[in-house]
C-alpha atoms as a PDB file:
ATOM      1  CA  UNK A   1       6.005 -10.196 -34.440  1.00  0.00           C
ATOM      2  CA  UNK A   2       2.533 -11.124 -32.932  1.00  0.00           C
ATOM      3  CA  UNK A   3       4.121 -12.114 -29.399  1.00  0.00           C
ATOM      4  CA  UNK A   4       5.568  -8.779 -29.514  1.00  0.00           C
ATOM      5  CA  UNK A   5       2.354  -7.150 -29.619  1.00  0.00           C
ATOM      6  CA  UNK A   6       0.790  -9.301 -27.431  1.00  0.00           C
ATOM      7  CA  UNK A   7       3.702  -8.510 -24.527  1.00  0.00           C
ATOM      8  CA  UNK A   8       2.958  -4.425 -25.510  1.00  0.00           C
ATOM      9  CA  UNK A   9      -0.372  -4.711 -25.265  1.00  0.00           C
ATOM     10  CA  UNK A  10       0.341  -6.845 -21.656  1.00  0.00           C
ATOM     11  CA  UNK A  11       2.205  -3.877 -20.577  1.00  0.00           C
ATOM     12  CA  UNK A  12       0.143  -1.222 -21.541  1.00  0.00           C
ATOM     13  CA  UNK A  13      -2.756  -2.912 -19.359  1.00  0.00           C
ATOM     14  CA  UNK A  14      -0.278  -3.652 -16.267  1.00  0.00           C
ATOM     15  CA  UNK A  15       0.552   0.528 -16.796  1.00  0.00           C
ATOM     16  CA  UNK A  16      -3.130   1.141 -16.781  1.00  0.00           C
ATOM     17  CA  UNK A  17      -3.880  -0.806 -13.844  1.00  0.00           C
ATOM     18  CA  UNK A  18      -1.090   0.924 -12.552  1.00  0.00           C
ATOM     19  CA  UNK A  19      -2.076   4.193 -13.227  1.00  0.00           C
ATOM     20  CA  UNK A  20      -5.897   3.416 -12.116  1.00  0.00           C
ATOM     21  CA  UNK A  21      -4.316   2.276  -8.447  1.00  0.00           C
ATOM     22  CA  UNK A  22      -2.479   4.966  -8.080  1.00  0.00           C
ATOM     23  CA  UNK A  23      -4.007   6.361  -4.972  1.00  0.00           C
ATOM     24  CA  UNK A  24      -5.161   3.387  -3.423  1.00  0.00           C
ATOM     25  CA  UNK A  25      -4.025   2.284  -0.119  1.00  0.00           C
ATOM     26  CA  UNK A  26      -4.471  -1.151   1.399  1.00  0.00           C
ATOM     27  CA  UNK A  27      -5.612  -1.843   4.977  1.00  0.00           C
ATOM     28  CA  UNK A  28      -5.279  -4.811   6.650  1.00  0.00           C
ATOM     29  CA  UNK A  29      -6.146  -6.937   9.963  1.00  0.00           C
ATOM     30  CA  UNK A  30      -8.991  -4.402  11.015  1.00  0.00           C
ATOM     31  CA  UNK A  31     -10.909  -5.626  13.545  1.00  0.00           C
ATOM     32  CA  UNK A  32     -14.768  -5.944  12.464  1.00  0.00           C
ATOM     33  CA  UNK A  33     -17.572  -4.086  14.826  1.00  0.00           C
ATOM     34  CA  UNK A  34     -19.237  -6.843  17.144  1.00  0.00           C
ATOM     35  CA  UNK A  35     -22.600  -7.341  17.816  1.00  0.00           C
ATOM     36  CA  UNK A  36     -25.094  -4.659  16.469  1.00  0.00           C
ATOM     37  CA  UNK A  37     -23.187  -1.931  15.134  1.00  0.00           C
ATOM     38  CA  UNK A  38     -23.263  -1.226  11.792  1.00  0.00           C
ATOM     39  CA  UNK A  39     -20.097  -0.945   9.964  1.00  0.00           C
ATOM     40  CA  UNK A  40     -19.229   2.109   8.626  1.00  0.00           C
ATOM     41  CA  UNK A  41     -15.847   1.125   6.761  1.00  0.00           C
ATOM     42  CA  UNK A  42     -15.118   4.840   6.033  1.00  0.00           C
ATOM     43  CA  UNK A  43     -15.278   5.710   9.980  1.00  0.00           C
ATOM     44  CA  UNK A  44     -13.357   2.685  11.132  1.00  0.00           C
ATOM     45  CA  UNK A  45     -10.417   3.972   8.503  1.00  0.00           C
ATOM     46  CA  UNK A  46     -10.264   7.504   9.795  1.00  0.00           C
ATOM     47  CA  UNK A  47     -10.788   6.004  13.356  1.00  0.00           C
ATOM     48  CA  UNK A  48      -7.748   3.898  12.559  1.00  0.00           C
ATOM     49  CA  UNK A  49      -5.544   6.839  10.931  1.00  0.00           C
ATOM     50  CA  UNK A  50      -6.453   9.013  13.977  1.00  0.00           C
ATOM     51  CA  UNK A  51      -6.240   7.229  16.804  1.00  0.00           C
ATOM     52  CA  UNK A  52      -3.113   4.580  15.806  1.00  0.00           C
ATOM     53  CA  UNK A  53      -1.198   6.698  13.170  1.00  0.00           C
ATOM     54  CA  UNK A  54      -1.772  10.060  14.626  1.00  0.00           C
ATOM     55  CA  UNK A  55      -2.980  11.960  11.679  1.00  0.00           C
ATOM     56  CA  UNK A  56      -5.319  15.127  12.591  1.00  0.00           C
ATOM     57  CA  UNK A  57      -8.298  15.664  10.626  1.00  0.00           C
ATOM     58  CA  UNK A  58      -7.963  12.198   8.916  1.00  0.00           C
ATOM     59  CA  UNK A  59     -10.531  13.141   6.527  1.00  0.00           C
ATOM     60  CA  UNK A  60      -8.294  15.426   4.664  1.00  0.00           C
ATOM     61  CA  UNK A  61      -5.830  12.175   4.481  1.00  0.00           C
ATOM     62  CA  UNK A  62      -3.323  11.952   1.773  1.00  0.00           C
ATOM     63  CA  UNK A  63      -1.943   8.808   0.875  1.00  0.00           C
ATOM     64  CA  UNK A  64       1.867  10.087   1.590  1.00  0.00           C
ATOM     65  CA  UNK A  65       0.914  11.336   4.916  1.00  0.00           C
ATOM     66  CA  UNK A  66      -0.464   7.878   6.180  1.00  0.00           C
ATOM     67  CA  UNK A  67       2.601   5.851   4.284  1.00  0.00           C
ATOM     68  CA  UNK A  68       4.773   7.892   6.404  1.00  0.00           C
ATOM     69  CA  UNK A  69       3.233   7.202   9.823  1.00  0.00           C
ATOM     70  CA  UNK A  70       2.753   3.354   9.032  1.00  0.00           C
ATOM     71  CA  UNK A  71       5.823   2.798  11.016  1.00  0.00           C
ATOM     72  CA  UNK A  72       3.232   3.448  14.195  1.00  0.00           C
ATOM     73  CA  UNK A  73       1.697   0.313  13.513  1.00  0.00           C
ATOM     74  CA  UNK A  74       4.319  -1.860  14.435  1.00  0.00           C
ATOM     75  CA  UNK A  75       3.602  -4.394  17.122  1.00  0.00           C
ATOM     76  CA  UNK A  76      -0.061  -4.447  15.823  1.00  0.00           C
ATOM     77  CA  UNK A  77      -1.496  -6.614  13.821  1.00  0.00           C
ATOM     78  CA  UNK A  78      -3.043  -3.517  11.483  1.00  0.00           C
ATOM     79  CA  UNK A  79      -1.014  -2.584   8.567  1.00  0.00           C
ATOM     80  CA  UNK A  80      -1.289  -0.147   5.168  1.00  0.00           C
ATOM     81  CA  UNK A  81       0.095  -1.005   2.160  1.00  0.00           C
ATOM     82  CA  UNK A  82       0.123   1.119  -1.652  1.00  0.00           C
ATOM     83  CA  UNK A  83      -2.065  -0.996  -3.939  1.00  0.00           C
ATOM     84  CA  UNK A  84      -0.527  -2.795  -7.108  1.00  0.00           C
ATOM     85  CA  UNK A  85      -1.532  -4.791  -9.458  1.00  0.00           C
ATOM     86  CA  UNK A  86      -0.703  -8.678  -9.592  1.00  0.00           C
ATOM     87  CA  UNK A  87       2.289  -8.473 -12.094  1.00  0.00           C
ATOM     88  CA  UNK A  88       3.590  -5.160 -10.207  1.00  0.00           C
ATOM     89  CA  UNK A  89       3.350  -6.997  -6.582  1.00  0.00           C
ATOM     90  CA  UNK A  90       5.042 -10.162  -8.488  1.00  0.00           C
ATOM     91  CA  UNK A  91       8.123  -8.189  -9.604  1.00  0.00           C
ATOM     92  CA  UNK A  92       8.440  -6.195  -6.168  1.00  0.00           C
ATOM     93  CA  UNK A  93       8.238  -8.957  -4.358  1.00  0.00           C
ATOM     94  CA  UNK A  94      11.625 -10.630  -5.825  1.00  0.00           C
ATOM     95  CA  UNK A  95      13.056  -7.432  -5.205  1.00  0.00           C
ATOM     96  CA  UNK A  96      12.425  -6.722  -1.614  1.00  0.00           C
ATOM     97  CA  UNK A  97      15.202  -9.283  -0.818  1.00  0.00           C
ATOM     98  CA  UNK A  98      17.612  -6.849  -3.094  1.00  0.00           C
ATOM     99  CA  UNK A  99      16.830  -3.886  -1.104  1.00  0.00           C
ATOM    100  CA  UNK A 100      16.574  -5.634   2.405  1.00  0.00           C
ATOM    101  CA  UNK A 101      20.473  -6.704   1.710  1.00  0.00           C
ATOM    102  CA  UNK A 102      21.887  -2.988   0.564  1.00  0.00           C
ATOM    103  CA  UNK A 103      20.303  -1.421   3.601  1.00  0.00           C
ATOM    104  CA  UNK A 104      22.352  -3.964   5.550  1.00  0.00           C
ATOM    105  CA  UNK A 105      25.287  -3.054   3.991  1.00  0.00           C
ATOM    106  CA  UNK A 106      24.509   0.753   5.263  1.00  0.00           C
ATOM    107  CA  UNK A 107      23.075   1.602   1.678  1.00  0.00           C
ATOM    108  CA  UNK A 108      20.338   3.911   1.195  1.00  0.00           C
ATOM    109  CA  UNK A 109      17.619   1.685  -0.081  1.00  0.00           C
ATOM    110  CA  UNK A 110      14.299   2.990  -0.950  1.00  0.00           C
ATOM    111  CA  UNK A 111      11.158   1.462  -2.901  1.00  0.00           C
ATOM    112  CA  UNK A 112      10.034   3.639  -6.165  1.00  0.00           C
ATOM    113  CA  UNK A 113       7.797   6.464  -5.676  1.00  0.00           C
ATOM    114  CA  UNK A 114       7.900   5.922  -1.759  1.00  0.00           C
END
């Protein structure tokens, strides 16, 4: 009865993280401003989704938009990922395998709400 509640209660705060990360995007392998620039993260982002993913008037980004043109990035070390939390990324990661072996086999494989 009590580890029940306790694996509800788990859940409820993995959907909440969920739910808070919703909109979050991930960007990785961004090269840092040298010497005495200051960093404006925010500019280096829209620099980033203009210049290497194409997207006009990157401030009026939206996140399905830039997970479309990630594919641009390949051959670069930059990359964009959706944010999840830790028990999400755990379970997705045993699945990519899954999906990486029906779209072998010529199956239409896609991750949820991509």
């Amino acid at each position: 009865m009590l580890e029940n509640e306790n694996t509800r209660l788990n859940n409820s705060v993995i959907d909440l993280k969920a739910r808070s990360m919703r909109d979050n995007l991930l960007f990785f392998n961004i090269d840092e401003p040298t010497g005495e620039e200051k960093e404006d993260t925010t500019e280096i982002i829209l620099a980033l989704l203009e210049d290497k993913l194409e997207i006009l008037n990157a401030r009026n980004k939206d996140k399905k938009n830039v997970l479309r043109n990630t594919k641009k990035l390949r051959g670069t070390r930059n990359g964009v990922q959706e944010q999840f939390p830790e028990e999400i990324e755990r379970e997705r990661k045993k699945l990519y395998p899954v999906m990486k072996e029906a779209r072998q086999a010529g199956k239409h494989a896609c991750e949820i709400g991509s």
